[in-house]
Protein backbone atom coordinates (compact mmCIF):
# COMPACT_ATOMS: atom_id res chain seq x y z
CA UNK A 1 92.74 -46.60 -36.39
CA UNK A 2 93.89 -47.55 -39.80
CA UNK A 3 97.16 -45.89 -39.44
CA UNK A 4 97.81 -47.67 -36.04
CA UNK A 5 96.65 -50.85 -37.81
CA UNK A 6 99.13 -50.41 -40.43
CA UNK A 7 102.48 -49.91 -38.14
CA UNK A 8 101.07 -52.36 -35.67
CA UNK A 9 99.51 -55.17 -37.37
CA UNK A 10 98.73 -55.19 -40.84
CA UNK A 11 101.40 -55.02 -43.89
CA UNK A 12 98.58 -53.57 -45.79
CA UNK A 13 94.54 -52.43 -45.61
CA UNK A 14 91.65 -52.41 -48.24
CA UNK A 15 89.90 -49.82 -47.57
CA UNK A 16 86.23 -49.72 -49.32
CA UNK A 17 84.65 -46.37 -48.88
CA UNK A 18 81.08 -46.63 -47.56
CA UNK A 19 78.19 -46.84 -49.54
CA UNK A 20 75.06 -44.09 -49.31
CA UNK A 21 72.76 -45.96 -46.95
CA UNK A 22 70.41 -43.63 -46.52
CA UNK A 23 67.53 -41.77 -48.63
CA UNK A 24 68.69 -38.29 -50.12
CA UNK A 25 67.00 -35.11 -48.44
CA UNK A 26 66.54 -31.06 -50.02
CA UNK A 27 69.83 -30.47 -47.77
CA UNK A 28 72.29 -32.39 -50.05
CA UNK A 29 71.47 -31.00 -53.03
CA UNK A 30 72.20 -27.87 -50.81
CA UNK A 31 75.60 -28.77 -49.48
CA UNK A 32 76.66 -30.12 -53.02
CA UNK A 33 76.62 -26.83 -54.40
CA UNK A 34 78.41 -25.25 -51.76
CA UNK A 35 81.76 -25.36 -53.55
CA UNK A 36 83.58 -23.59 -50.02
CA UNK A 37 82.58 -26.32 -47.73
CA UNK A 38 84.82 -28.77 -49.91
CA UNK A 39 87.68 -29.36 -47.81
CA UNK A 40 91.45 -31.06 -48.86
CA UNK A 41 91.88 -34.72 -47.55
CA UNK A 42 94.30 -36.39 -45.86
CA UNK A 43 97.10 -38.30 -47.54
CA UNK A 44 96.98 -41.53 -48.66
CA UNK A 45 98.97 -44.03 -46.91
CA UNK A 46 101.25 -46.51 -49.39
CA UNK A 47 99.64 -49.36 -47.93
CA UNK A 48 96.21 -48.56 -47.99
CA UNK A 49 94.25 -49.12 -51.32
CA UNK A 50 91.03 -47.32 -51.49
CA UNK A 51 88.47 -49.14 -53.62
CA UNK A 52 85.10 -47.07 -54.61
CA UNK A 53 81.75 -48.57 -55.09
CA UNK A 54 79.91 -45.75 -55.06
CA UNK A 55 75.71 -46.73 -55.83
CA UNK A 56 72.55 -45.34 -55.88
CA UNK A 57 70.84 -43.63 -52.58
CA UNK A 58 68.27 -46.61 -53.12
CA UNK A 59 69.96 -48.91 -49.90
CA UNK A 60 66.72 -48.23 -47.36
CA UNK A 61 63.80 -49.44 -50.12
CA UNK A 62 63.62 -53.40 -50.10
CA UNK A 63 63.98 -54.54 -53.42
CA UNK A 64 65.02 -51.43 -55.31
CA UNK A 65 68.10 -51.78 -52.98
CA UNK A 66 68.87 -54.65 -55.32
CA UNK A 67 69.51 -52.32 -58.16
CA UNK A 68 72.92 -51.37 -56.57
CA UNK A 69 73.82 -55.37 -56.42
CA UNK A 70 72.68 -55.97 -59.99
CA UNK A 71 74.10 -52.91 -62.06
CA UNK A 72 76.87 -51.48 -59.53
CA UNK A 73 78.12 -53.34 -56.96
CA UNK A 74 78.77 -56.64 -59.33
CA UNK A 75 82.20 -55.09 -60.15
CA UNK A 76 83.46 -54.07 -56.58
CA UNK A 77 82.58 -57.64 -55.12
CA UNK A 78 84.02 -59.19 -57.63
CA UNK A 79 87.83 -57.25 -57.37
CA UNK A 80 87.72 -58.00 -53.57
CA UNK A 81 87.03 -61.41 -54.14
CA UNK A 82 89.90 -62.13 -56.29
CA UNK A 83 92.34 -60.08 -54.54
CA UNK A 84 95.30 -62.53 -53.35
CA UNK A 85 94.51 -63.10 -49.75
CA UNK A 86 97.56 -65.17 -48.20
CA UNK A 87 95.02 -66.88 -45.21
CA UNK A 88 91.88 -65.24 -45.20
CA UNK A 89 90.25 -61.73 -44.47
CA UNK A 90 90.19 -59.67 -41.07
CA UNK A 91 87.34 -57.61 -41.80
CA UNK A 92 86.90 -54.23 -40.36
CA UNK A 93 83.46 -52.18 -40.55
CA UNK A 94 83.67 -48.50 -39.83
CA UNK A 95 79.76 -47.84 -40.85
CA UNK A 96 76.64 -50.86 -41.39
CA UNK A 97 75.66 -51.54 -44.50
CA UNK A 98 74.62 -54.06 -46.89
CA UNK A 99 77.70 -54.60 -48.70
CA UNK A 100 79.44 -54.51 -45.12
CA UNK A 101 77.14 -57.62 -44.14
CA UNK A 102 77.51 -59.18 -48.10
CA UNK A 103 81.74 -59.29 -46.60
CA UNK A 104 81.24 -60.80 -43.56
CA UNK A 105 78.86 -63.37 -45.07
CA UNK A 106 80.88 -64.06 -48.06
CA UNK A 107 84.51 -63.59 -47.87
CA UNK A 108 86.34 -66.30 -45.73
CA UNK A 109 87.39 -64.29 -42.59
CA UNK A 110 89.99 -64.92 -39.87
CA UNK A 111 88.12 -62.46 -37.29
CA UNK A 112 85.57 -59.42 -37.78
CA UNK A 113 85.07 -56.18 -36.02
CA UNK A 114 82.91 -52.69 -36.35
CA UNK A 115 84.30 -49.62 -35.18
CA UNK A 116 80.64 -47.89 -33.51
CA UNK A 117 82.19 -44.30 -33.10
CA UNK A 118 78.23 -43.46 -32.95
CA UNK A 119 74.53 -44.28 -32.49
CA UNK A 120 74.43 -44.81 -36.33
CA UNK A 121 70.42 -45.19 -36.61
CA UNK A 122 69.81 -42.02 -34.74
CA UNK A 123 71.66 -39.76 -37.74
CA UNK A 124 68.68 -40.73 -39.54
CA UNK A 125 64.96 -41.03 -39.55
CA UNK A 126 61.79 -42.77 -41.17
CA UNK A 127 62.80 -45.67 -43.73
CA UNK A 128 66.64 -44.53 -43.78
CA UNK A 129 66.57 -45.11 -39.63
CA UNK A 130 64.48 -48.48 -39.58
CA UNK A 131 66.71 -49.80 -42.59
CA UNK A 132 70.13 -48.62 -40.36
CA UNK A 133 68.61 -49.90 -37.14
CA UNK A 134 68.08 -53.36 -39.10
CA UNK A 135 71.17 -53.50 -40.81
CA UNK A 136 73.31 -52.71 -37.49
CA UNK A 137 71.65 -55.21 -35.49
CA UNK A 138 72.27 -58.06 -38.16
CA UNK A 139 75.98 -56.81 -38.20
CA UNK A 140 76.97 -56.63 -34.83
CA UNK A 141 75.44 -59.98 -34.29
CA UNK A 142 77.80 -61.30 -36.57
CA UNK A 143 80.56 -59.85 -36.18
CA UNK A 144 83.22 -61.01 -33.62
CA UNK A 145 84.23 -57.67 -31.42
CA UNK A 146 82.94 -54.32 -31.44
CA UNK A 147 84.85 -51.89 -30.18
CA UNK A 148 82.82 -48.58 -28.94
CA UNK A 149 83.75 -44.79 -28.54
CA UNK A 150 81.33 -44.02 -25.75
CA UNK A 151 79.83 -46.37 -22.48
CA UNK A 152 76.89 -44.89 -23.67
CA UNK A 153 77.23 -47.44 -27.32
CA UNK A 154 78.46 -50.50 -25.02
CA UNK A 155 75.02 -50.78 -23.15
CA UNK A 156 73.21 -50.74 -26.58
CA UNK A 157 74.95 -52.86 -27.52
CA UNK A 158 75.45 -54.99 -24.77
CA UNK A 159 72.67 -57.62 -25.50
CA UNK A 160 75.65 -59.34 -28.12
CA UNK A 161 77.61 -60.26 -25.27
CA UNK A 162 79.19 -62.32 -24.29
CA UNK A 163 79.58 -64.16 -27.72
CA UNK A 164 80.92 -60.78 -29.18
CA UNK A 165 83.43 -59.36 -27.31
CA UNK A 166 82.67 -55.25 -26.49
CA UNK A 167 85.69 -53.01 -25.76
CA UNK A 168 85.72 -49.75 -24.65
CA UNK A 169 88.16 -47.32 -27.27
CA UNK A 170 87.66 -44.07 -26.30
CA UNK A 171 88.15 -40.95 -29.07
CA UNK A 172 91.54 -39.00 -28.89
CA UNK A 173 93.73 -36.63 -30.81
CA UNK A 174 96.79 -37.03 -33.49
CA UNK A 175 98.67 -34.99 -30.54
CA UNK A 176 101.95 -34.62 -33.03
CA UNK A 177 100.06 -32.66 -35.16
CA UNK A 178 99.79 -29.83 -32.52
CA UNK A 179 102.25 -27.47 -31.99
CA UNK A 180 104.34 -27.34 -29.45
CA UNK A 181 102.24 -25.80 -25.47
CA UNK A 182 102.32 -22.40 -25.44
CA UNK A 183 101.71 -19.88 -22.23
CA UNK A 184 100.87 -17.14 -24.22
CA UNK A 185 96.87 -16.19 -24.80
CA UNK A 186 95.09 -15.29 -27.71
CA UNK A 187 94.64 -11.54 -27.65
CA UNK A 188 91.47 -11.74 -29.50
CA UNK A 189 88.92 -11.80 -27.48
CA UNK A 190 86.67 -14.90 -29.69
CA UNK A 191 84.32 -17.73 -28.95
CA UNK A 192 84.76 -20.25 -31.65
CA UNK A 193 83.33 -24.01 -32.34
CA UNK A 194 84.44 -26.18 -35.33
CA UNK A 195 82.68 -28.88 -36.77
CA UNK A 196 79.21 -29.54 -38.43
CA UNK A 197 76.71 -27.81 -37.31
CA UNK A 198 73.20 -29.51 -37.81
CA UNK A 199 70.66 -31.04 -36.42
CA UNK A 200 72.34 -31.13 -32.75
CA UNK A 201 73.90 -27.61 -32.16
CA UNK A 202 72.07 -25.76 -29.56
CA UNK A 203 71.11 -22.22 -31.67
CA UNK A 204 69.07 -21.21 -28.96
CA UNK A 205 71.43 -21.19 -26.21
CA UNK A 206 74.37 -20.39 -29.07
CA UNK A 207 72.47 -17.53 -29.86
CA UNK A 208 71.51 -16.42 -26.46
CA UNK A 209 75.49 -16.44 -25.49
CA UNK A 210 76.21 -13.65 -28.28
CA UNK A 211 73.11 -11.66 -27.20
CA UNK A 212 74.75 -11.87 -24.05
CA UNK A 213 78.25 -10.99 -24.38
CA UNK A 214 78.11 -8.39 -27.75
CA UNK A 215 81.80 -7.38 -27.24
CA UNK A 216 82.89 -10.76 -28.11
CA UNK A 217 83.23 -12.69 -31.97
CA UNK A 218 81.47 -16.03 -32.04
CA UNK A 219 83.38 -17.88 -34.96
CA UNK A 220 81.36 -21.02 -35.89
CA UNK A 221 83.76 -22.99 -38.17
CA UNK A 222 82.30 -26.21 -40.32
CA UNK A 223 79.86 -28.09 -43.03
CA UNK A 224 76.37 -26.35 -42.03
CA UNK A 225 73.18 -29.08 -42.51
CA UNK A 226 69.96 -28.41 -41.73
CA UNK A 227 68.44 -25.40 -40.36
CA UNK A 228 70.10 -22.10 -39.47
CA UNK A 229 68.12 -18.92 -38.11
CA UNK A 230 67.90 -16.47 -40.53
CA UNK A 231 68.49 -13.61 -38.12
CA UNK A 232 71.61 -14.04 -36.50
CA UNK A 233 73.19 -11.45 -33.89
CA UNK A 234 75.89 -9.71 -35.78
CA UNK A 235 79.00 -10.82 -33.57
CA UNK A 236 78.28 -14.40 -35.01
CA UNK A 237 80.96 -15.63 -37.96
CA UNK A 238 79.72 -18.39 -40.03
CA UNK A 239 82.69 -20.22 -41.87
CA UNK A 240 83.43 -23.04 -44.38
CA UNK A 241 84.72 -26.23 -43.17
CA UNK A 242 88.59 -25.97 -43.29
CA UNK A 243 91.76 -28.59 -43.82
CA UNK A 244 92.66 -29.98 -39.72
CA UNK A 245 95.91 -27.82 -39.97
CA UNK A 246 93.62 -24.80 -40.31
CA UNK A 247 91.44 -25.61 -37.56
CA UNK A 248 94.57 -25.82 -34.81
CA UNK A 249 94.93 -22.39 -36.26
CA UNK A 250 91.52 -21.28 -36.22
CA UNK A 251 91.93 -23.12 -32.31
CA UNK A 252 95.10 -21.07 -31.11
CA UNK A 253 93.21 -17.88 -31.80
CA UNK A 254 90.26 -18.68 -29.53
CA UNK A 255 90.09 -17.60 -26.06
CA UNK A 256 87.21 -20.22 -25.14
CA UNK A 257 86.37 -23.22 -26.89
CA UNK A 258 82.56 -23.48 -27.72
CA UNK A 259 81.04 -27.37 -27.62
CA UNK A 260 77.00 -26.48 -27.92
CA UNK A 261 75.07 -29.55 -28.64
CA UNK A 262 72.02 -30.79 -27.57
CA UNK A 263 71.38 -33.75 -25.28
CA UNK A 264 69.26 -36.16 -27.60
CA UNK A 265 69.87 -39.69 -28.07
CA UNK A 266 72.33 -39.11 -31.01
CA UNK A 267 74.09 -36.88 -28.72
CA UNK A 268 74.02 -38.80 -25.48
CA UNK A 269 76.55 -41.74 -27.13
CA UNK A 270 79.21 -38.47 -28.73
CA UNK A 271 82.94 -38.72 -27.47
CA UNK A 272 83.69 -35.04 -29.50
CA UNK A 273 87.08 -35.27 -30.85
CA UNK A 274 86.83 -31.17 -30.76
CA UNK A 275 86.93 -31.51 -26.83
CA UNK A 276 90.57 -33.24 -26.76
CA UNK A 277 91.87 -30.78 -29.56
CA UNK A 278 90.99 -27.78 -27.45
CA UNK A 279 92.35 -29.30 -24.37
CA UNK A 280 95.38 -30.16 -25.81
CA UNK A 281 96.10 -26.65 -26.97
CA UNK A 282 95.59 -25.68 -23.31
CA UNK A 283 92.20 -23.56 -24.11
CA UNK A 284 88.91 -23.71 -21.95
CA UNK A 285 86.11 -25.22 -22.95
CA UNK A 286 82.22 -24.25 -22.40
CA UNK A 287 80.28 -27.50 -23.17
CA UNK A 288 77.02 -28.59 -22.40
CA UNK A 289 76.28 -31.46 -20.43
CA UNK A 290 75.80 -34.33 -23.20
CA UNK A 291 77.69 -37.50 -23.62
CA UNK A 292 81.08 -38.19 -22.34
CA UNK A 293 81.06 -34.33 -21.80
CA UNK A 294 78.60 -34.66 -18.55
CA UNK A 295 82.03 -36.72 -16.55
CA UNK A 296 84.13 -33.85 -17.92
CA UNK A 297 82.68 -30.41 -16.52
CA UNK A 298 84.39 -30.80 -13.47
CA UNK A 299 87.94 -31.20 -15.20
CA UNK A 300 90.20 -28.09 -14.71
CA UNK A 301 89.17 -26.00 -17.94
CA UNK A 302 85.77 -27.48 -19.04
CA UNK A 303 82.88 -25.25 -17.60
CA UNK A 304 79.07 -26.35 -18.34
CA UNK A 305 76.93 -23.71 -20.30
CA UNK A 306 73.02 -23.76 -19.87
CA UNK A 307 70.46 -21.33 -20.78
CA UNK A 308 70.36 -18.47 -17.83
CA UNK A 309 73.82 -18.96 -17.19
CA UNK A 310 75.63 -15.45 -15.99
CA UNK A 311 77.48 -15.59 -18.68
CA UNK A 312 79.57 -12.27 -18.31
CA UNK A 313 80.73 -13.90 -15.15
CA UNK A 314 81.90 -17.09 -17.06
CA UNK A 315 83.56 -15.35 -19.42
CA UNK A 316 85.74 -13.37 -16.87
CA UNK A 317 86.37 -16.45 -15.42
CA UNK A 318 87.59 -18.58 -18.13
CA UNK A 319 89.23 -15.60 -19.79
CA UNK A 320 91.65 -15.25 -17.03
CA UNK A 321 92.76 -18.61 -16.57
CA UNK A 322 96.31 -19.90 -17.65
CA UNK A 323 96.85 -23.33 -18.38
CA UNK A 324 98.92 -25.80 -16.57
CA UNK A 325 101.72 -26.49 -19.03
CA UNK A 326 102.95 -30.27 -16.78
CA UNK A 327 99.16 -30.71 -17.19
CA UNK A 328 98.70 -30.19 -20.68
CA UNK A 329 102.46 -32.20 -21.37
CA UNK A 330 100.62 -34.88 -19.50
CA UNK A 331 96.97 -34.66 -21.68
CA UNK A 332 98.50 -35.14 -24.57
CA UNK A 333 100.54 -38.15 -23.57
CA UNK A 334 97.28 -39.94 -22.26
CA UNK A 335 95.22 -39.29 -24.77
CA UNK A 336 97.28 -39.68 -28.01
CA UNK A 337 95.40 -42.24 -30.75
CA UNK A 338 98.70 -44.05 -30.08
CA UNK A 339 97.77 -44.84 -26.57
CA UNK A 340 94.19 -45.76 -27.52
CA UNK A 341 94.98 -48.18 -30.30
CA UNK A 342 98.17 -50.00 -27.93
CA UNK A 343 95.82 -52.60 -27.11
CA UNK A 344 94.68 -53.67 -30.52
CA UNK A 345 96.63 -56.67 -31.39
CA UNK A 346 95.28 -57.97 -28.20
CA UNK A 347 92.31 -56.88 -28.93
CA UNK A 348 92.24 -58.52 -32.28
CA UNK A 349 94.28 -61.63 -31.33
CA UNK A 350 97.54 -61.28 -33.62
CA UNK A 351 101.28 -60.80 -33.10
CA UNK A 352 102.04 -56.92 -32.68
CA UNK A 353 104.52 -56.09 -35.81
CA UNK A 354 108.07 -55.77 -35.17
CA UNK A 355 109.42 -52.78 -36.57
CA UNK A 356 112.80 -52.51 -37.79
CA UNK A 357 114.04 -49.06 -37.68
């Protein structure tokens, strides 16, 4: 979105980095140590000036919260109030939080959005949910569009209509990044996910599938939170997050793309990204019904996995099927971040940039 902002509409973004808005849990302190999960991050754009205001992980308490105003946040506030604004802000929230709602109460704005790629409470739980459920609600009320990844999101949030105006802007993929279609099939005969595995991948049914099918690698690729069973069948492969160029690769070596998650209400709003990567590279996809994913497993290439599935009979299935390449040409010209961004100076009311090449 930023990108697309910045050839379409803005000359240049401030981007502030979100703030911890949750309480810290044993699995941080975990996944700080766990110096291979570190992954490189994507380039800096020239316009785009990152600003860091870091804080303490303090933000669900009332009243301690106030520690980050008082002894950290005093600095931050104070550089984006005095940067030279021509008119006044547009203010863009990618994630609630209180120094999100301190912007849209205190800078002078032209228009504000949020960008609600997910059912932010549900990632947490206890003080951390009630103080995300709280904060959200005060934002979106406040803000003047939200623009939602899921139809699941726009019905939550459906209640700020029609005084906030709710657009549908569905996930895609950075197609030029792939490489060009090819016919030709991964020898290796692997099963592979990547993302982060936590709290909503389906071990059980994961594990069940390798149980099942022995001859086969399972690669699981990604940041691992939460619990993992300590007894894994031995044709699972448990990897370290890797750089997006190293996932197409990891990608162009699978024979069957693996999308395991379980349908819970944090699940239930998910547009996976991984689903139009796969697609795009012309491999199948086993998913289970969750999501966007339940209007997608009768698409050519997406099969539904469940527990008692005959799974030997899947994988013949899927393993012998050649993509369309005028179908996958066509994919990845509908469902380019290019194509779902077009709409945003609309969206947002301003005069699309002219470009001069």
């Amino acid at each position: 979105m930023v990108r697309s902002l910045l050839e379409n509409v803005y000359d240049e973004i401030h981007w502030i980095d979100p703030t911890i808005t949750r309480l810290p849990r044993w699995s941080d302190v975990a996944r700080s140590t766990q110096a291979e999960e570190k992954h490189a991050a994507e380039p800096l754009l020239p316009q785009l000036h990152v600003l860091r205001p870091g804080g303490l992980p303090i933000e669900p308490i009332p009243l301690f919260n106030r520690v980050n105003d008082w002894f950290v946040w005093h600095k931050i506030k104070a550089n984006i109030a005095s940067l030279d604004i021509d008119l006044s802000w547009d203010i863009g929230i990618g994630r609630p939080s209180r120094l999100a709602l301190w912007a849209v109460e205190n800078l002078q704005s032209r228009i504000s959005f949020m960008d609600v790629m997910d059912d932010f409470p549900a990632f947490y739980s206890g003080l951390s949910r009630y103080s995300m459920e709280r904060t959200e609600d005060t934002l979106a009320g406040r803000c003047d569009y939200l623009f939602c990844s899921e139809e699941t999101l726009i019905r939550k949030l459906a209640k700020y209509s029609p005084r906030v105006s709710i657009k549908l802007v569905s996930n895609g993929y950075d197609m030029q990044r792939l490489p060009a279609f090819s016919t030709a099939r991964s020898q290796k005969e692997v099963i592979g996910f990547i993302g982060t595995i936590a709290t909503w991948f389906d071990w059980r049914l994961v594990i069940e599938m390798a149980n099942a099918l022995p001859q086969l690698r399972v690669k699981l690729i990604g940041p691992r939170a939460g619990y993992i069973p300590s007894h894994l069948p031995s044709n699972i492969e448990l990897l370290p997050a890797c750089t997006v160029e190293d996932a197409i690769r990891h990608c162009q070596n699978f024979t069957v793309g693996l999308i395991p998650f379980l349908n819970n209400q944090l699940t239930r709003s998910v547009d996976p990204i991984k689903y139009y990567e796969l697609r795009a590279l012309g491999i199948p996809v086993w998913s289970t019904a969750f999501g966007s994913m339940v209007n997608r497993l009768n698409e050519p290439g997406v099969a539904q996995i469940y527990s008692g599935i005959d799974w030997k009979k899947l994988w013949e299935e899927s393993s012998n099927v050649s993509a369309d390449p005028i179908e996958i040409a066509r994919f990845r010209q509908n469902n380019d971040w290019t194509v779902r961004f077009e709409k945003m100076p609309e969206y947002l009311n301003v005069s699309r940039k002219i470009i001069k090449t």
